[in-house]
Protein backbone atom coordinates (compact mmCIF):
# COMPACT_ATOMS: atom_id res chain seq x y z
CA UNK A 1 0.00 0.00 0.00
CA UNK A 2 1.46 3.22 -0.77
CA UNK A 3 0.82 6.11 1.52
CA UNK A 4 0.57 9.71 -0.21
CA UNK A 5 0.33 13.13 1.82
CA UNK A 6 -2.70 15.90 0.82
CA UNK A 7 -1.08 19.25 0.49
CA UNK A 8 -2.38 22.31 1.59
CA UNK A 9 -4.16 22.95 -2.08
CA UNK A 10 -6.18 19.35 -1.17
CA UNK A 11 -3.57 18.13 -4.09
CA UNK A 12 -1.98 14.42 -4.27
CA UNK A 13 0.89 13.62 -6.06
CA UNK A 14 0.90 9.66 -6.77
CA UNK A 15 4.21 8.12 -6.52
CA UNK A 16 6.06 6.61 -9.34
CA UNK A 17 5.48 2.98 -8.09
CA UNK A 18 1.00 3.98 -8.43
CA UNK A 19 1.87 5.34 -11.88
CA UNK A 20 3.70 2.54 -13.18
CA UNK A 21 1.58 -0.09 -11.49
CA UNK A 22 -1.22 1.63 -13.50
CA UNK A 23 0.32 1.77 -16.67
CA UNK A 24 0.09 5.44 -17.02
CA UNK A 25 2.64 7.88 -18.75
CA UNK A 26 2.94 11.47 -18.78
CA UNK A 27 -0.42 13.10 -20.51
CA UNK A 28 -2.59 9.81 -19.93
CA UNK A 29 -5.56 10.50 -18.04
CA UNK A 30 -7.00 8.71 -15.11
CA UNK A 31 -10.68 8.01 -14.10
CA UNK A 32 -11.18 8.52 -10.13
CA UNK A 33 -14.51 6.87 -8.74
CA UNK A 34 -15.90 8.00 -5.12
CA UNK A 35 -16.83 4.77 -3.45
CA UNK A 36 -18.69 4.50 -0.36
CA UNK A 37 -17.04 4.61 2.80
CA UNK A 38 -14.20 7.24 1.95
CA UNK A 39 -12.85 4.94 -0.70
CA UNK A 40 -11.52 5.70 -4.57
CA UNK A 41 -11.64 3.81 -7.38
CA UNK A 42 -8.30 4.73 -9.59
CA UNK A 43 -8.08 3.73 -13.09
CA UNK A 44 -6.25 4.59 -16.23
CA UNK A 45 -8.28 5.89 -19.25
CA UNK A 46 -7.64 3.44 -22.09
CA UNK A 47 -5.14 5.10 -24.68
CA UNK A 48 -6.70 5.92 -28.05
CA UNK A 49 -4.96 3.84 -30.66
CA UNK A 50 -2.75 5.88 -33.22
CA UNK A 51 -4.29 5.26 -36.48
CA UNK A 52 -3.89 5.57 -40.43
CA UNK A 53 -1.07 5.79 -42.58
CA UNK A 54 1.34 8.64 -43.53
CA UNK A 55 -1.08 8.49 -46.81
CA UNK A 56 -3.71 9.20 -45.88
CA UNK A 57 -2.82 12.08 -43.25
CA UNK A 58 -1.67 13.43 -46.74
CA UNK A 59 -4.54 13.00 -48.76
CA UNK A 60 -6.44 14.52 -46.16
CA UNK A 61 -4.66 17.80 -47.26
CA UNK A 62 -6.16 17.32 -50.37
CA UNK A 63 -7.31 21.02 -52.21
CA UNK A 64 -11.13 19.71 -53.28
CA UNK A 65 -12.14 23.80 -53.75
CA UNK A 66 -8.76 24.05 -55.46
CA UNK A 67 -7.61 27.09 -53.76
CA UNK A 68 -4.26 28.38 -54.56
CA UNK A 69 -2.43 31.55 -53.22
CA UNK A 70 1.11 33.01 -53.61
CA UNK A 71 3.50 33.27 -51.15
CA UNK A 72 2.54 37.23 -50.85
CA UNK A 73 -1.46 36.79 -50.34
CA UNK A 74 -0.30 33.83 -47.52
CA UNK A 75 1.72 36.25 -45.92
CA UNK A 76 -1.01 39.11 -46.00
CA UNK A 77 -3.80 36.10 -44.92
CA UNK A 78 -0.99 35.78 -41.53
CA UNK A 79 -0.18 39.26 -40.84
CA UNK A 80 -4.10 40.30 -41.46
CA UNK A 81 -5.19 37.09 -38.69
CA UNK A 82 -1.74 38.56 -36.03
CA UNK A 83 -3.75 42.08 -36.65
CA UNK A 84 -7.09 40.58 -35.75
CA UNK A 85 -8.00 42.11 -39.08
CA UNK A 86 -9.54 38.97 -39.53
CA UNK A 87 -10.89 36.11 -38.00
CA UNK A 88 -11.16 31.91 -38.80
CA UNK A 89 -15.04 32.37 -39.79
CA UNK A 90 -13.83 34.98 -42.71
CA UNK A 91 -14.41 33.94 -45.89
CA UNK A 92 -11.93 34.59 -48.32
């Protein structure tokens, strides 16, 4: 049983021997159940498989409206969005 300490922000750090025991890395997520009697349920959120090819990350870049613009209007469409000149739901 491992024994962890509350700090004064009612925060708990689990110890590296918890983490590994539950198969968790750095950025996984864990589910906490309240149980009766003052008791937790601690369990680590299944990992989304990584999925798809190199390909098809690629064809999902695909131009269907075949929109092409110079170097120039890309850098106007940048320094326009910095300026707030513009926002994502602008059409072009």
């Amino acid at each position: 049983m491992a024994t962890l300490t509350v700090t004064a922000k009612g925060q708990v750090t689990l110890k590296k021997e918890v983490l590994q025991h539950l198969g968790v890395r750095p950025g996984d997520k864990i589910d906490v159940d309240l149980l009766p009697g003052g008791k937790l349920e601690v369990v680590a959120v299944e990992r989304q498989p990584v999925t798809g090819s190199i390909e098809s990350f690629f064809g999902s870049l695909e131009n269907k409206e075949n929109i092409h613009a110079t170097l120039e209007e890309i850098d106007e469409a940048v320094k326009a969005g910095w300026a707030g000149e513009v926002g994502i739901d602008h059409d072009r």
